[in-house]
Protein backbone atom coordinates (compact mmCIF):
# COMPACT_ATOMS: atom_id res chain seq x y z
CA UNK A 1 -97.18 242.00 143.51
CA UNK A 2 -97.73 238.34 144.24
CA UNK A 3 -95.35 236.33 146.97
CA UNK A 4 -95.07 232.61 146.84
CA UNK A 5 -94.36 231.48 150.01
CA UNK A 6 -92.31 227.86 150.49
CA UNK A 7 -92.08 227.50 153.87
CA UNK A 8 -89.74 224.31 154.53
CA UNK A 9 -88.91 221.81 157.71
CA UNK A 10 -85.23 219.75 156.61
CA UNK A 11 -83.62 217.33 158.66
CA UNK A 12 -80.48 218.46 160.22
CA UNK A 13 -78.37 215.96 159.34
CA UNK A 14 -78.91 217.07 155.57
CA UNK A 15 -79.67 220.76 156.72
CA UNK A 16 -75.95 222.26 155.39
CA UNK A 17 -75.91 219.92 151.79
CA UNK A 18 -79.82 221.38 151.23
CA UNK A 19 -78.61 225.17 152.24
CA UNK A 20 -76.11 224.70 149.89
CA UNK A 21 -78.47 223.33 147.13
CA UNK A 22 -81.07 225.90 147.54
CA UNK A 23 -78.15 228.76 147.11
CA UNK A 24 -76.54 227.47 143.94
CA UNK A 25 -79.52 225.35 142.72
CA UNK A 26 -82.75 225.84 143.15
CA UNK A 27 -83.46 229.38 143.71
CA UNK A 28 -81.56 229.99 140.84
CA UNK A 29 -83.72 227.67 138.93
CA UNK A 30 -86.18 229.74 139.91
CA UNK A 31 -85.23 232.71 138.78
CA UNK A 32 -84.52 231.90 135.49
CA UNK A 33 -87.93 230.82 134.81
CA UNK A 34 -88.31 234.17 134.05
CA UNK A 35 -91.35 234.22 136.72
CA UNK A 36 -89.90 235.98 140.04
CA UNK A 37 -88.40 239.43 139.57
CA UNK A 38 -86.62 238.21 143.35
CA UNK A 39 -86.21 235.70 146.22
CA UNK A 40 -85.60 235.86 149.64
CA UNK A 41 -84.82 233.00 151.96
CA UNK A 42 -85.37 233.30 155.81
CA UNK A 43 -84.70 230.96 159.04
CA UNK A 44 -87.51 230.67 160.89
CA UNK A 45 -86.53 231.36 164.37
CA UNK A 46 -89.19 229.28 166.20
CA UNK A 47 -87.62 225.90 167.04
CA UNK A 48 -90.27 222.67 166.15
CA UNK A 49 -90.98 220.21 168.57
CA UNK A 50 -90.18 217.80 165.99
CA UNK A 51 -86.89 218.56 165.41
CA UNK A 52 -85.49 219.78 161.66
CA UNK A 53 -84.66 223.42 160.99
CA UNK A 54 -87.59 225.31 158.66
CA UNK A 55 -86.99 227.95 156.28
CA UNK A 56 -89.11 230.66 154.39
CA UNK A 57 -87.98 231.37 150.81
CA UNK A 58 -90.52 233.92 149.33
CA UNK A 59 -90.29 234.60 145.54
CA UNK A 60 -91.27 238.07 144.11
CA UNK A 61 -94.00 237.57 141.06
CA UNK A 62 -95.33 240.58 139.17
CA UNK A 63 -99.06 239.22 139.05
CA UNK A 64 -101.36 236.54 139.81
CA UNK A 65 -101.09 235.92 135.84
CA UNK A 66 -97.42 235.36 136.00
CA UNK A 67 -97.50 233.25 139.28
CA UNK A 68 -100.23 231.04 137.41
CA UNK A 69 -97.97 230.57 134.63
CA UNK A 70 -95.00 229.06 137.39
CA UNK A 71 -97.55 226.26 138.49
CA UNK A 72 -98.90 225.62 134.79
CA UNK A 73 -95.55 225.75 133.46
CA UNK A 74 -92.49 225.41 135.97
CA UNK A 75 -93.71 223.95 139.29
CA UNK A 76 -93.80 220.50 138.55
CA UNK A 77 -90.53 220.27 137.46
CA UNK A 78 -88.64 222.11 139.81
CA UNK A 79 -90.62 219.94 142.83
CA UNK A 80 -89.75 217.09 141.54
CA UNK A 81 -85.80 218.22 141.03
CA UNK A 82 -86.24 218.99 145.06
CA UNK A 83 -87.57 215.64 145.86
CA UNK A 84 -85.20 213.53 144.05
CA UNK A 85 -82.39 215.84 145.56
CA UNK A 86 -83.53 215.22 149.43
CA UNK A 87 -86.31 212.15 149.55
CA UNK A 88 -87.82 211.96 152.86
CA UNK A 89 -86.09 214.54 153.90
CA UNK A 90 -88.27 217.41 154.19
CA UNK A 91 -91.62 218.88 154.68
CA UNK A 92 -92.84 221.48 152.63
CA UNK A 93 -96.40 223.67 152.19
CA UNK A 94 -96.80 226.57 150.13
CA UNK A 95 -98.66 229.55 150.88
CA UNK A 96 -99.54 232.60 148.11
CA UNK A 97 -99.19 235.99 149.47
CA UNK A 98 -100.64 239.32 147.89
CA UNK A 99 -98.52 242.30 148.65
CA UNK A 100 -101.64 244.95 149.50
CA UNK A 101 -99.41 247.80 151.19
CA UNK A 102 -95.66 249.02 151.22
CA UNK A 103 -93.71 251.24 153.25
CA UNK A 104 -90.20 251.87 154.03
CA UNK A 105 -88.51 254.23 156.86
CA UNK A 106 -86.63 256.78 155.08
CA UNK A 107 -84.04 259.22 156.65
């Protein structure tokens, strides 16, 4: 299991129109690429110095293969959808993640 990590900074004055975009919007978009078998989107709880609220949204990929296929087939659409949506408005890097170990308390 692959993550890819988005981890976003947004502007607050834009923060609850982008929240709202990501719900309905983009993670959906997403999703239907057929590439992420889930998403998850976390605040980060550490406040920047330079202001804006930053997020975490991790999506779920089956392989490296299949994450691969996002970038060579999805990615550059999607980004571009998110820029023209909030220009200037955000910061963004992107991290890949591979899941090596699992484990879950269970009563």
């Amino acid at each position: 299991m692959y993550i890819y990590n988005v981890t976003i900074n947004i502007e607050e004055n834009i923060h609850e129109a982008w929240l709202k975009w990501m719900r309905e919007k983009h993670i959906p978009d997403m999703l239907a690429t057929g590439k992420f078998l889930q998403a998850r989107m976390c605040r980060v709880m550490v406040v920047e110095e330079s202001g804006g609220i930053t997020y975490a949204i991790q999506y779920h990929a089956p392989s490296r293969e299949v994450l691969q296929q996002y970038y060579e087939e999805d990615a550059n659409r999607l980004r571009q959808d998110a820029l023209s949506q909030f220009p200037d408005k955000f910061v963004a890097f992107r991290t890949e993640l591979e899941v090596v170990d699992e484990q879950s308390f269970r009563l």
